[in-house]
Protein backbone atom coordinates (compact mmCIF):
# COMPACT_ATOMS: atom_id res chain seq x y z
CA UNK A 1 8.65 -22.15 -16.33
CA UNK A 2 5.85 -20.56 -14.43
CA UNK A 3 7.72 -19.33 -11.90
CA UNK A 4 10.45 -17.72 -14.47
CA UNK A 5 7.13 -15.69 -16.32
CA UNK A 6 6.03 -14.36 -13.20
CA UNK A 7 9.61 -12.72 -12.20
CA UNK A 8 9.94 -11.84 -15.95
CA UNK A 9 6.44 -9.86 -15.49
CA UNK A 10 7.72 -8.04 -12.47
CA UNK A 11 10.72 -7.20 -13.65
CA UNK A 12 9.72 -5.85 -16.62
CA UNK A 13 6.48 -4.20 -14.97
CA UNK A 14 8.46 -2.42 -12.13
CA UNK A 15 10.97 -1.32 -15.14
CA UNK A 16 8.19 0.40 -17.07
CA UNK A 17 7.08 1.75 -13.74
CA UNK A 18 10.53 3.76 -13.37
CA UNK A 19 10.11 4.59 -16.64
CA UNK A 20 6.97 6.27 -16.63
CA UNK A 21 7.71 8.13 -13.03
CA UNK A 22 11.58 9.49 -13.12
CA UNK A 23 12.18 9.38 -16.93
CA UNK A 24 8.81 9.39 -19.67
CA UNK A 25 8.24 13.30 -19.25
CA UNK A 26 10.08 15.79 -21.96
CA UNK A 27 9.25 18.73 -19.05
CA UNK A 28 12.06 20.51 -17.54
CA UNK A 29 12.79 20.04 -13.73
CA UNK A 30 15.09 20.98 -11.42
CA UNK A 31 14.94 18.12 -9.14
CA UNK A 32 12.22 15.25 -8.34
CA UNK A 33 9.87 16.17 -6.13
CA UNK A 34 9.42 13.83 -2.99
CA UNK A 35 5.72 13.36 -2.39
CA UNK A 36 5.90 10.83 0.25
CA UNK A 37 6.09 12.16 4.06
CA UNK A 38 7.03 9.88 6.87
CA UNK A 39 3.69 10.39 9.13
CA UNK A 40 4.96 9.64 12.73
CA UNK A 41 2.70 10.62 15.15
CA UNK A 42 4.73 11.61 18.06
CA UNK A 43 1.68 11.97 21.19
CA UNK A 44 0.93 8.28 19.62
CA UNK A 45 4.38 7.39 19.81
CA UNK A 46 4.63 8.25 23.24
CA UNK A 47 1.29 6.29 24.50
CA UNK A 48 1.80 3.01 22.02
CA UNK A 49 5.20 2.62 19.73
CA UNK A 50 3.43 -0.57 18.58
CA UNK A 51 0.15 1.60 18.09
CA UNK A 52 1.80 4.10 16.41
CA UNK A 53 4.36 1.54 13.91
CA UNK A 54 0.92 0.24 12.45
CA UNK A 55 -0.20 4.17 12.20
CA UNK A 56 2.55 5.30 10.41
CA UNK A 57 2.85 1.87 7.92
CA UNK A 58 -1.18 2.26 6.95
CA UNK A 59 -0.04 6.19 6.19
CA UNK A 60 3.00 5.51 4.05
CA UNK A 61 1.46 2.40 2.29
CA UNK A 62 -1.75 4.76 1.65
CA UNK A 63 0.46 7.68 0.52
CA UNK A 64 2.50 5.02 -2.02
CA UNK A 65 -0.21 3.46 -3.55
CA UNK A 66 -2.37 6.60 -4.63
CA UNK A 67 1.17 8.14 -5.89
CA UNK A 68 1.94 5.32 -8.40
CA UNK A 69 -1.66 5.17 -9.21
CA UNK A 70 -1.29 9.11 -9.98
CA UNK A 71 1.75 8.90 -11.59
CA UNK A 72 0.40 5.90 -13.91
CA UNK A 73 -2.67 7.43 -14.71
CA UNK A 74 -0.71 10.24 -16.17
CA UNK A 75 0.63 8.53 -18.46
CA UNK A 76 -1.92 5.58 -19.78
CA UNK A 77 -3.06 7.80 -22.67
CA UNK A 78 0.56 8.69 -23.61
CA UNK A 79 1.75 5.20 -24.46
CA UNK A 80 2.11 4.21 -27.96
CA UNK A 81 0.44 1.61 -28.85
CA UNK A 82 0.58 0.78 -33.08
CA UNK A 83 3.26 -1.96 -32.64
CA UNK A 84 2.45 -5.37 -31.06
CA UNK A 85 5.09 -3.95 -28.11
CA UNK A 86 3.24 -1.14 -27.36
CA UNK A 87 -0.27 -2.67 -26.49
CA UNK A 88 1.63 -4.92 -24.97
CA UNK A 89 3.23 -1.98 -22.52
CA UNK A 90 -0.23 -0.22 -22.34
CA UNK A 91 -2.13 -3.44 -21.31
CA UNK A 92 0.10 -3.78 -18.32
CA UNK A 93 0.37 -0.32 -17.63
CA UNK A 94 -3.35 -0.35 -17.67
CA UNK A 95 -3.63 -3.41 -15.13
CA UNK A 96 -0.92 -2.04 -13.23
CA UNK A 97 -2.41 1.18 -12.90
CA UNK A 98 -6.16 -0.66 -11.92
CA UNK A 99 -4.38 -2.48 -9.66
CA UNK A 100 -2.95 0.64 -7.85
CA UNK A 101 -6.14 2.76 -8.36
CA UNK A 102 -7.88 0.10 -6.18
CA UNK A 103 -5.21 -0.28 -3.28
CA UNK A 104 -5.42 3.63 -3.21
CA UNK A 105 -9.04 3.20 -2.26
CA UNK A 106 -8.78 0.54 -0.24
CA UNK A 107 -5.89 2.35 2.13
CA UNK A 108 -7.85 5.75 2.13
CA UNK A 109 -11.26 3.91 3.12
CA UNK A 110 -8.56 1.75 5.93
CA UNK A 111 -7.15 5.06 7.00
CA UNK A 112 -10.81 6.46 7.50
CA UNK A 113 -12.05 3.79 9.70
CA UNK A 114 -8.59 3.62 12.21
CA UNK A 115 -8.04 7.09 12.73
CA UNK A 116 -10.76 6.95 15.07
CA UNK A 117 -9.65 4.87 17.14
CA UNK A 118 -6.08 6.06 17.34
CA UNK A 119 -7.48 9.61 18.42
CA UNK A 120 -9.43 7.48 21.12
CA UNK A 121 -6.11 5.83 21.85
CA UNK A 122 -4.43 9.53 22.11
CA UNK A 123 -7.50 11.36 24.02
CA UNK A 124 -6.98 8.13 26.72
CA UNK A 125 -3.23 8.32 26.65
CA UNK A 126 -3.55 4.75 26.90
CA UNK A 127 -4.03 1.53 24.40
CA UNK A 128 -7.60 0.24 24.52
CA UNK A 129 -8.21 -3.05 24.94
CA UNK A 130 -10.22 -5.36 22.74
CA UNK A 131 -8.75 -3.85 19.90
CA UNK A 132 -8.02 -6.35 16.59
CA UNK A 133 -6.15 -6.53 13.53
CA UNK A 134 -4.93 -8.46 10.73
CA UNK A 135 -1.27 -9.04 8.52
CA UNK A 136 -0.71 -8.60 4.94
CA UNK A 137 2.14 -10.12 3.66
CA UNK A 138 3.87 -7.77 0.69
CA UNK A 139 7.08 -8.86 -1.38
CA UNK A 140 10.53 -8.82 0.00
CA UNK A 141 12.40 -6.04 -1.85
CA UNK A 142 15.53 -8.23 -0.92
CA UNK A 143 14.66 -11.72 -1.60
CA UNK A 144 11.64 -12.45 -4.15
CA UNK A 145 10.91 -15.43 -2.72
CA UNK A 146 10.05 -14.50 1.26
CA UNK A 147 7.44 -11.80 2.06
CA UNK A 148 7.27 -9.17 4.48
CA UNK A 149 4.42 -9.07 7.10
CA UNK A 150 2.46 -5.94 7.84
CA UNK A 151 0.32 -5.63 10.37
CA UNK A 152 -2.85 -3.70 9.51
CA UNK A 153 -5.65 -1.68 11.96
CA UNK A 154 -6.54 -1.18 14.76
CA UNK A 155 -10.01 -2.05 14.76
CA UNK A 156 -12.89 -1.31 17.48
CA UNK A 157 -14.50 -4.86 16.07
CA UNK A 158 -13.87 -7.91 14.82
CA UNK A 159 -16.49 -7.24 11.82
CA UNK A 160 -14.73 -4.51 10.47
CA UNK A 161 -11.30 -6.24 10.32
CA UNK A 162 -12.56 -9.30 9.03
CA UNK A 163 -14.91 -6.74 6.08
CA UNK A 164 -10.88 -5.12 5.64
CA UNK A 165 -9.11 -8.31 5.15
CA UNK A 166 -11.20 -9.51 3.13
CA UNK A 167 -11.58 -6.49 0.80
CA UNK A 168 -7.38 -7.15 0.77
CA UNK A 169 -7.55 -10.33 -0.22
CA UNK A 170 -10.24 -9.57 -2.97
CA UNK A 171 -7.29 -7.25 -3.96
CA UNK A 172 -5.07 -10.39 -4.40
CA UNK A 173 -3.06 -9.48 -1.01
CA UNK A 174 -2.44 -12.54 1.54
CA UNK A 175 -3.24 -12.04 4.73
CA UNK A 176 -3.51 -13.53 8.18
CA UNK A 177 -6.68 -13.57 9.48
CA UNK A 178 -7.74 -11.14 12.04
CA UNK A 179 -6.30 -11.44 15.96
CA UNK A 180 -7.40 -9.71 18.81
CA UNK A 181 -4.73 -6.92 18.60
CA UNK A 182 -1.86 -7.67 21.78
CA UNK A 183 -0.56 -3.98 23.30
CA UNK A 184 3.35 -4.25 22.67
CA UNK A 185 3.36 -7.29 20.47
């Protein structure tokens, strides 16, 4: 019964999310506006296509969660709430949008310590060694049951992975605990 209230929260949490970013506004438009842009770095790409997978995945996953905290922050003061429904809708939009507020700041702070190191990785035109990371496993758009696993870094030290995946799990994200990062694997 559990199990059948947590799909029955997604569900109806990733319905109010289409809601409030394709159809809540009354504003005219000519056509949606695509805010997210695929950040491959090519001289990366070149040196390290492992290097430059995790770049790009950190990017887009930084770039999605500050958009749906954006787009739900919009609209938290908008919802109605004088029915029982409608504090019901604005307490999850609420914890939905905390929940995205913090993963926003938690992938711009990740983005800010890596990018150093892939520049070193570019200005060497090779992969360094002793280099470490860690996974977080997401949902499975395709089966709700399996997860997908993302690997997150590259770190110059073990420290500051193990500070990041922490920090992720504090964010309720599973992870697997930081590996000294294998060029090509």
């Amino acid at each position: 019964m559990k199990m059948k209230n947590l799909c029955l929260h997604r569900v109806f949490v990733f319905f109010i999310f289409l809601f409030f970013l394709f159809g809540c506004s009354n504003e005219k438009k000519d056509s949606p506006e695509n805010k997210l842009i695929l950040k491959i770095d090519k001289s990366l790409m070149d040196i390290s296509p492992h290097a430059a997978v995790i770049f790009t995945s950190i990017q887009m996953q930084k770039d999605l969660n500050c958009l749906v905290a954006q787009e739900f922050s919009k609209h938290l003061n908008k919802s109605s709430s004088d029915s029982p429904q409608g504090e019901k809708v604005e307490m999850v939009v609420r914890e939905t949008t905390e929940k995205f507020i913090n993963r926003c700041k938690f992938y711009n702070e990740l983005v800010m310590t890596t990018n150093p190191v892939f520049e070193k990785i570019k200005k060497n035109s090779s992969a360094l060694k002793m280099l470490y990371s860690f996974s977080i496993f997401l949902p499975n758009d395709e089966n709700e049951f399996t997860s997908k696993e993302e690997e997150i870094g590259l770190f110059s030290s073990l420290e500051s992975c193990e500070m990041f995946e922490n920090r992720a799990r504090e964010l309720n994200l599973p992870t697997r605990k930081c590996r000294l990062w294998v060029h090509g694997t």
